[in-house]
N, C-alpha and C. Protein backbone atom coordinates (compact mmCIF):
# COMPACT_ATOMS: atom_id res chain seq x y z
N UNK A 1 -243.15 -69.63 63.34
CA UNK A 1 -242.56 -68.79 64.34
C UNK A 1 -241.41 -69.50 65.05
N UNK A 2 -240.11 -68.45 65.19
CA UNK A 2 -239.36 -69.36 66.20
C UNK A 2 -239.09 -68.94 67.51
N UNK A 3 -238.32 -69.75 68.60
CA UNK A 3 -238.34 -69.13 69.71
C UNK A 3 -237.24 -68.39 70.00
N UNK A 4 -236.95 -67.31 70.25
CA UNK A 4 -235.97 -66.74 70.59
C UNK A 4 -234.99 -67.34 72.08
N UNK A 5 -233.98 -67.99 71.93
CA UNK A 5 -233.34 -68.10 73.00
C UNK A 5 -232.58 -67.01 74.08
N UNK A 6 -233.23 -67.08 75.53
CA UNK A 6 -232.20 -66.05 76.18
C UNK A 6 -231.21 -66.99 77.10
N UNK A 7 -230.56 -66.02 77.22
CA UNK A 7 -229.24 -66.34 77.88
C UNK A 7 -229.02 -65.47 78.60
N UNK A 8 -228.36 -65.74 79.70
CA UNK A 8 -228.32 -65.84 81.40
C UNK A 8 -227.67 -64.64 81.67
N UNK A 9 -227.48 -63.60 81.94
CA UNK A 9 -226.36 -62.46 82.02
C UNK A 9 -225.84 -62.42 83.20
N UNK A 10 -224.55 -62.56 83.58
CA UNK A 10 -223.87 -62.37 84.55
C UNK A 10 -224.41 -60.88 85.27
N UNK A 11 -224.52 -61.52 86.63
CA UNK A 11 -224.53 -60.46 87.72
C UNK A 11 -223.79 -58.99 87.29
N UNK A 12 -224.20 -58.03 87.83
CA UNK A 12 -223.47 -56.71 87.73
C UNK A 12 -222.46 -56.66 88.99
N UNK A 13 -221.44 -56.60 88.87
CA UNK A 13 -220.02 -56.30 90.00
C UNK A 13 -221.01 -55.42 90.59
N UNK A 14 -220.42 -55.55 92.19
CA UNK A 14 -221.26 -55.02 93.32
C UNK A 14 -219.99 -53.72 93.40
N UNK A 15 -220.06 -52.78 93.29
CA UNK A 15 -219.27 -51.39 93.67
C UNK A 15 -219.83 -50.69 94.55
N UNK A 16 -220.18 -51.52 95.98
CA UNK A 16 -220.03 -51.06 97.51
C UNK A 16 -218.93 -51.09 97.93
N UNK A 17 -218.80 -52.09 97.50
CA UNK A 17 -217.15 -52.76 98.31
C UNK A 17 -216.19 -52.33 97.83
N UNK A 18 -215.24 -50.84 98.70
CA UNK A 18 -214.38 -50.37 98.03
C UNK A 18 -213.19 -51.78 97.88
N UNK A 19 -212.17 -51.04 96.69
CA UNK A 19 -211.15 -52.31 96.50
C UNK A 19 -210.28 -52.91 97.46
N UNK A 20 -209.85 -53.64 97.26
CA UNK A 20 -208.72 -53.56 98.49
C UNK A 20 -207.28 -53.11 98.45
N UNK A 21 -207.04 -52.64 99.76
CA UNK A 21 -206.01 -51.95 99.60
C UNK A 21 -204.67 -51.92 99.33
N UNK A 22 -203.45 -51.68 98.35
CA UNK A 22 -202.28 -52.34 98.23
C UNK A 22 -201.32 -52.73 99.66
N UNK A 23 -200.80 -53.46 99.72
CA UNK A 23 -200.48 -53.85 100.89
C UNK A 23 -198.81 -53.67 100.73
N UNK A 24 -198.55 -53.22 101.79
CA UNK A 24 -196.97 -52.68 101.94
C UNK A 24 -195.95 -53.35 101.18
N UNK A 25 -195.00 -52.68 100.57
CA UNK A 25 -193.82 -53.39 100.03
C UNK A 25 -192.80 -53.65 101.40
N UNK A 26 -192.01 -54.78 100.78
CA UNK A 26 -191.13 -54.99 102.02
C UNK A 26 -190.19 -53.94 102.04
N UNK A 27 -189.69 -53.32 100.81
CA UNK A 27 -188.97 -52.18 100.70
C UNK A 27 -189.40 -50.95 101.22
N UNK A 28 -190.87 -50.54 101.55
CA UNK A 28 -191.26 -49.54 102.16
C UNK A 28 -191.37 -50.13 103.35
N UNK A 29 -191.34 -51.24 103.60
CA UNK A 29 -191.10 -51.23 105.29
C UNK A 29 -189.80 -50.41 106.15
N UNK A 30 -188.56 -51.16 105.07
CA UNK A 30 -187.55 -50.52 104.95
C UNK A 30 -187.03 -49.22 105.14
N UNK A 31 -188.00 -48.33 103.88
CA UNK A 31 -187.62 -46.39 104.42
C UNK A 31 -188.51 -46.58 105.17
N UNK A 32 -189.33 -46.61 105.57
CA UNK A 32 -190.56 -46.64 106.94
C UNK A 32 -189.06 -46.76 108.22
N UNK A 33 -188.98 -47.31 108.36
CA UNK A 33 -187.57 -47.79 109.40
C UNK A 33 -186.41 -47.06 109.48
N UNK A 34 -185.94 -46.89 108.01
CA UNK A 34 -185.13 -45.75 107.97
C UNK A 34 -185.34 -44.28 108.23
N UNK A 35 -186.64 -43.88 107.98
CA UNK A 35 -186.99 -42.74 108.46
C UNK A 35 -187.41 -41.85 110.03
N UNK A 36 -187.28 -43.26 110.94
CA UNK A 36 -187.70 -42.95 112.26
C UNK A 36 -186.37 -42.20 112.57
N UNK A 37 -186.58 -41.31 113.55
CA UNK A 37 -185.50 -40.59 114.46
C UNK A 37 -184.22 -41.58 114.50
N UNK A 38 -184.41 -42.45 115.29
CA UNK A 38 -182.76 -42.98 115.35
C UNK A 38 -182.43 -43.92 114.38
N UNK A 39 -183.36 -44.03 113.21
CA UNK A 39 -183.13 -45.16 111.85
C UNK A 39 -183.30 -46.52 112.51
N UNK A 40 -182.68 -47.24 111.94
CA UNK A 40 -182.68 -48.91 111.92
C UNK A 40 -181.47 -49.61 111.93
N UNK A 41 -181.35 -50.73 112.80
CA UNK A 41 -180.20 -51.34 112.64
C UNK A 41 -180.42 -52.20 111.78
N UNK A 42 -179.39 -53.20 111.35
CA UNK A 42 -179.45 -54.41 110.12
C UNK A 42 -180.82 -55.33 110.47
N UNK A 43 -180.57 -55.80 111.81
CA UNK A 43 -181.04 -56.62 112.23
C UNK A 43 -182.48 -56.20 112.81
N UNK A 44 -183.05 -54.97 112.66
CA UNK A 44 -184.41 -54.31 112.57
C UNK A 44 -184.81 -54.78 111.44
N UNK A 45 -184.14 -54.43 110.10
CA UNK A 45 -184.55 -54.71 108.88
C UNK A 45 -184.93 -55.93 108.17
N UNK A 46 -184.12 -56.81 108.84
CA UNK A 46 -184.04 -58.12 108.44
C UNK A 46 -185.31 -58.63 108.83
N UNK A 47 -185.25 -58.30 110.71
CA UNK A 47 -186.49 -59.24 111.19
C UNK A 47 -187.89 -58.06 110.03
N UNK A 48 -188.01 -57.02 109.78
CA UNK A 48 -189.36 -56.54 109.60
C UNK A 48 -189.60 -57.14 108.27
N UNK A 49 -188.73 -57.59 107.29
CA UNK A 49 -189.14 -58.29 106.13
C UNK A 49 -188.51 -59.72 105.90
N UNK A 50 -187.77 -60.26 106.61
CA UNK A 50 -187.41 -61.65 106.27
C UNK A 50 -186.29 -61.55 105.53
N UNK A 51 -185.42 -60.64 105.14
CA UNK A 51 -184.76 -61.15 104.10
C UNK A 51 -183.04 -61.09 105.37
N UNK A 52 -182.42 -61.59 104.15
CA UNK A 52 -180.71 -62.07 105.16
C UNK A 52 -180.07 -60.50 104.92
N UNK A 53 -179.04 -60.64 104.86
CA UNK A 53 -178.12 -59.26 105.39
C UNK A 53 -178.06 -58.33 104.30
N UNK A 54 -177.20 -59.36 103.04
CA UNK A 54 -177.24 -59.54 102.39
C UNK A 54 -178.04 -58.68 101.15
N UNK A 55 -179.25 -59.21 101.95
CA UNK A 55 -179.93 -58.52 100.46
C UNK A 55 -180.44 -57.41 101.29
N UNK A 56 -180.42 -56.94 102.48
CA UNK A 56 -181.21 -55.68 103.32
C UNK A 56 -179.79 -54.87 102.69
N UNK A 57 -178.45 -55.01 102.20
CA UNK A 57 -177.66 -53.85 102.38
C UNK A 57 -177.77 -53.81 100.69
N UNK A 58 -178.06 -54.53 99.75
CA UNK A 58 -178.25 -54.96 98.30
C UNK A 58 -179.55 -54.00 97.95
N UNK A 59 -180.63 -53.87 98.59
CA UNK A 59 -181.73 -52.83 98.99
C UNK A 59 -180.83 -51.30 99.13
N UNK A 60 -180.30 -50.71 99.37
CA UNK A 60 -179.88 -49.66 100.36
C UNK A 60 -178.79 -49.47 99.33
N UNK A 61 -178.17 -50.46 98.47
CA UNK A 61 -176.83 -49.95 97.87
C UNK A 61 -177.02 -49.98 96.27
N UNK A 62 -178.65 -50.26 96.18
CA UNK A 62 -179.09 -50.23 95.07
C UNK A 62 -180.37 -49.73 94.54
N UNK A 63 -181.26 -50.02 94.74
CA UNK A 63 -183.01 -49.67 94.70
C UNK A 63 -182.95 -48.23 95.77
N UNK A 64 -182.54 -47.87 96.66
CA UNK A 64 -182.63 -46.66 97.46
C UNK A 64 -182.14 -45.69 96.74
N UNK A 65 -180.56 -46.47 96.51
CA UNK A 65 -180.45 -44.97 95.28
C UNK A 65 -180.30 -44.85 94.55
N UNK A 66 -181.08 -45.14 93.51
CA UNK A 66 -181.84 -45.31 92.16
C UNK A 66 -182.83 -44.05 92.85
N UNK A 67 -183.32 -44.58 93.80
CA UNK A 67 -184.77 -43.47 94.48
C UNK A 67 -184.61 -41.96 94.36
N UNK A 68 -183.06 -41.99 94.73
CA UNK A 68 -182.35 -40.53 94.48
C UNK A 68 -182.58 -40.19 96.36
N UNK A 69 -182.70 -41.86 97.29
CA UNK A 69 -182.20 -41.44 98.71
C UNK A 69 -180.63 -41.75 98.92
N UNK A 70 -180.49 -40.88 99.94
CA UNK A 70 -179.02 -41.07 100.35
C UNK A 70 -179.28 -42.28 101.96
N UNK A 71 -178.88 -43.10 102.13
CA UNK A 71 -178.70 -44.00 103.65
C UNK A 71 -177.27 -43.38 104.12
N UNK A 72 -177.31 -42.78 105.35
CA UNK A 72 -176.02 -42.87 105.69
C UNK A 72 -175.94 -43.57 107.29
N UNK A 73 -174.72 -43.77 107.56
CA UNK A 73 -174.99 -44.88 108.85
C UNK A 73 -173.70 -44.45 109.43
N UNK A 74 -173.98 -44.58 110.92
CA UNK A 74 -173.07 -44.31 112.15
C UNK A 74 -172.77 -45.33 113.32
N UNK A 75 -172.04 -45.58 114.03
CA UNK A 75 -172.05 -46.51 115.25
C UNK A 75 -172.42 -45.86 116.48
N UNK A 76 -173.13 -46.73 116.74
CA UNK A 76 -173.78 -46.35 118.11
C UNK A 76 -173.77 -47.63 118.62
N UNK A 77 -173.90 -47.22 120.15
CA UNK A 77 -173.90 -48.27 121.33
C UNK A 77 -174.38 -49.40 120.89
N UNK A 78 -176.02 -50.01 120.18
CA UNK A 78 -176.16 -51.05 119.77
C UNK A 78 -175.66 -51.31 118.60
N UNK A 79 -174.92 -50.88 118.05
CA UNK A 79 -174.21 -51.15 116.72
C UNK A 79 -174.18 -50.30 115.64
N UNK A 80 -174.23 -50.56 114.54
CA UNK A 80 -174.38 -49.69 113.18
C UNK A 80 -175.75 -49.34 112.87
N UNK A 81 -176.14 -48.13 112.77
CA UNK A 81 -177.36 -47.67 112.75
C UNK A 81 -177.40 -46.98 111.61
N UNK A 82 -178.43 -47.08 110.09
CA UNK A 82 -178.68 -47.01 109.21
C UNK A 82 -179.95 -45.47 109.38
N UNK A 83 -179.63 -44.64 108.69
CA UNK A 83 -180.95 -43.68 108.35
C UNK A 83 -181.07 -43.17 106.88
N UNK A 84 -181.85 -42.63 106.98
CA UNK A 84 -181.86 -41.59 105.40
C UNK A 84 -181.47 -40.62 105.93
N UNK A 85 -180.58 -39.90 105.33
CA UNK A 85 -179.87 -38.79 105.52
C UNK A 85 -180.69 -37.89 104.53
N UNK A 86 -180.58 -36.32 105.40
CA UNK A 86 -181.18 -35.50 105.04
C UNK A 86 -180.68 -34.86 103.85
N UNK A 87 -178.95 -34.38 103.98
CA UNK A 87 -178.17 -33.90 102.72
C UNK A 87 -177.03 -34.73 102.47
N UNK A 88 -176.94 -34.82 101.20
CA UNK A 88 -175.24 -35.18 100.91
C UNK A 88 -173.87 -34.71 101.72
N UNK A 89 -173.68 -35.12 102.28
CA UNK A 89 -172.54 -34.70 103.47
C UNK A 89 -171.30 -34.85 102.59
N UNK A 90 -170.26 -33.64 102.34
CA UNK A 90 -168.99 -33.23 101.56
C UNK A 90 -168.14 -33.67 101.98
């Protein structure tokens, strides 16, 4: 007779614990910001994700509209203020 060897079976994954949740892109911080009532200035954008000017207008003049959003921007008292515009303005 021989002995049959067992072997150890890993635990079953516990599926209480829902997953965790994806955590914001810095780019959706971005339209997040752009979408408030009076939009965002540069320097909103910069501080909410870290990045330099640079690449916040490199965002906006590229990846936004690819998205098929329009940013359009005006001066106001604190400076140049960035939004998503609702229509293509002629």
């Amino acid at each position: 007779m021989t002995k049959k060897s067992r072997k150890a079976t890993a635990p079953a994954a516990d599926t209480s614990v829902p997953p965790a949740a994806k955590t914001p892109s810095k780019s959706g911080a971005i339209i997040a910001l752009l979408k408030r009532e009076g939009g965002a200035t540069l320097d909103d954008m910069m501080t909410a994700t870290g990045w330099q000017k640079h690449s916040v207008r490199g965002l906006m003049a590229g990846a936004l509209k690819r998205k098929g959003l329009v940013v359009a921007s005006e001066k106001t008292d604190q400076g140049r203020s960035y939004r998503i515009a609702d229509e293509v303005s002629q």
